[in-house]
C-alpha atoms as a PDB file:
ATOM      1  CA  UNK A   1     -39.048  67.371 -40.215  1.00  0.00           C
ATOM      2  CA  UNK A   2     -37.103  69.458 -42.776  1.00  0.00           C
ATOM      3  CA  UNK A   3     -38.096  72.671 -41.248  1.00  0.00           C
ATOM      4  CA  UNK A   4     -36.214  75.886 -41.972  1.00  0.00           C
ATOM      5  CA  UNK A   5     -34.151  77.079 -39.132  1.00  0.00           C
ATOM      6  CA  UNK A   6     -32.952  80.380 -38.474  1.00  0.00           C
ATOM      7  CA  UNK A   7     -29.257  80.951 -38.497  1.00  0.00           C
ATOM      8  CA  UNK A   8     -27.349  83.701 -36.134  1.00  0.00           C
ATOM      9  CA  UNK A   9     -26.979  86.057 -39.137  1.00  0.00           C
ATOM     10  CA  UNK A  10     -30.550  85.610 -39.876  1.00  0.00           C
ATOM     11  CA  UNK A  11     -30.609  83.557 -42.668  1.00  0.00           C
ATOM     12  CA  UNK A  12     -33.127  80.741 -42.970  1.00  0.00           C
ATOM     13  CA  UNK A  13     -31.672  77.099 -43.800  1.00  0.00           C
ATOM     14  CA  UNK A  14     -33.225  73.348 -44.641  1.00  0.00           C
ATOM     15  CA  UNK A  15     -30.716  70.738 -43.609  1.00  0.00           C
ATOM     16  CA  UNK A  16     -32.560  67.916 -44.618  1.00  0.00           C
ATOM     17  CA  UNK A  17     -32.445  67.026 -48.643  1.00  0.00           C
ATOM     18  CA  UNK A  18     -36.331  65.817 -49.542  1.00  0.00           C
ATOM     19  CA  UNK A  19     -35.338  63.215 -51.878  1.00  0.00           C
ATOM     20  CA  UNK A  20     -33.521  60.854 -48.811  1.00  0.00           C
ATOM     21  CA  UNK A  21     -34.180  58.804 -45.713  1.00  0.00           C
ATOM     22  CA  UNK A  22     -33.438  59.581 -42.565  1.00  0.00           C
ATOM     23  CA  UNK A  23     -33.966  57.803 -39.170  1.00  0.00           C
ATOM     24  CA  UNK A  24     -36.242  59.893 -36.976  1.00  0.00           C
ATOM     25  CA  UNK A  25     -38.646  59.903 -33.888  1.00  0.00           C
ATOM     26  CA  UNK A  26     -40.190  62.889 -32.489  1.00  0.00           C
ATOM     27  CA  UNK A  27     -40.852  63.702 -28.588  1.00  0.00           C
ATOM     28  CA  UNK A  28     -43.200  65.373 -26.340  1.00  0.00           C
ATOM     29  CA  UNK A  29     -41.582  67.328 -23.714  1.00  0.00           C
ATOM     30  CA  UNK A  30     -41.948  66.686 -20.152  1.00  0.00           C
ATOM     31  CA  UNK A  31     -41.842  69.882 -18.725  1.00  0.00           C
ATOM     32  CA  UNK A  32     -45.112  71.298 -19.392  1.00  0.00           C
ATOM     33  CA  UNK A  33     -44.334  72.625 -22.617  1.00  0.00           C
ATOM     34  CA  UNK A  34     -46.130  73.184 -25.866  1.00  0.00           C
ATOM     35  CA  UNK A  35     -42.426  72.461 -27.994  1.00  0.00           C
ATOM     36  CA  UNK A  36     -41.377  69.217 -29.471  1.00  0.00           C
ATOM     37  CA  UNK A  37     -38.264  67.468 -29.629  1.00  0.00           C
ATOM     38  CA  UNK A  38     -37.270  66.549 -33.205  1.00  0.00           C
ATOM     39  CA  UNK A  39     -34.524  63.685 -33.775  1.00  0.00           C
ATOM     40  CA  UNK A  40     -33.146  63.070 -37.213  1.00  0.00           C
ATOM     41  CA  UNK A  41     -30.207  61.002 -38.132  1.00  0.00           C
ATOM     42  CA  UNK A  42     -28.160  58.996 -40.964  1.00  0.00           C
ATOM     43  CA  UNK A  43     -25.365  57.551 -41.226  1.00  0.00           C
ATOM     44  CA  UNK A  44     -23.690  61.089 -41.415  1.00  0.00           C
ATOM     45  CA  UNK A  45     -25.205  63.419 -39.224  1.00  0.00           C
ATOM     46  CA  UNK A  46     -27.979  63.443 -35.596  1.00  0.00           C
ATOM     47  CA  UNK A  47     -29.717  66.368 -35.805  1.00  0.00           C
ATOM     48  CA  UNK A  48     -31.582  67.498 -32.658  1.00  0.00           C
ATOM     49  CA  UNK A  49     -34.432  70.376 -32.815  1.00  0.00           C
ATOM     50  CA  UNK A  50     -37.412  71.672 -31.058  1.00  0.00           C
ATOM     51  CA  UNK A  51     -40.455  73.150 -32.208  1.00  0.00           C
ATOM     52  CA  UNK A  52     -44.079  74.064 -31.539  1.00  0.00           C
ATOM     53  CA  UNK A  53     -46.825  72.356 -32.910  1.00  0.00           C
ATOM     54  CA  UNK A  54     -47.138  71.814 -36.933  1.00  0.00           C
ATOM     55  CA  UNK A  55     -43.573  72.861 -37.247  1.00  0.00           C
ATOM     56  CA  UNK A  56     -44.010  76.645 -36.029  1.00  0.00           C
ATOM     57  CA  UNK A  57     -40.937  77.854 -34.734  1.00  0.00           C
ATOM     58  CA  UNK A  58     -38.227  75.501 -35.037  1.00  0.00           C
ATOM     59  CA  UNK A  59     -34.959  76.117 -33.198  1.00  0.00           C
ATOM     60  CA  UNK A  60     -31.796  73.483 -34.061  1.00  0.00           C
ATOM     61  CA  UNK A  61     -29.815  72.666 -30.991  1.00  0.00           C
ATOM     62  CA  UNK A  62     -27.467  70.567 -32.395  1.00  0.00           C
ATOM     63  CA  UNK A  63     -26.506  69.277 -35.778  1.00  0.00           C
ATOM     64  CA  UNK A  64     -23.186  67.088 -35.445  1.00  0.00           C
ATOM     65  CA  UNK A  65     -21.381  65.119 -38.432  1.00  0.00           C
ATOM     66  CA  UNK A  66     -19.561  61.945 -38.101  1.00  0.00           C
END
């Protein structure tokens, strides 16, 4: 789950630190579609992402902090 995701500037960032634990589940999408749904969370943060299959292509649509 601790892909790299691009940034707008191009830049490539992990948001995830290795060494933790994190509350997750991952989902299959409904629509027909080859992407994943990725949800991460702690007590600080949810994370939402997508991505293809092995982790190919991530894309992070939302990363909120409490």
């Amino acid at each position: 789950m601790n892909l790299e995701y691009r940034l707008p500037n191009g830049q490539k960032v992990k948001f995830l630190d290795d060494q933790k634990t994190y509350l997750g589940n991952q989902l299959e999408s409904e629509f027909g579609s080859e992407r994943c749904f990725g949800i991460v969370a702690n007590m600080d943060f949810i994370m939402i992402c997508t991505y293809e299959k092995d982790g190919a292509d991530p894309e992070l649509l939302l990363y909120k902090k409490r």
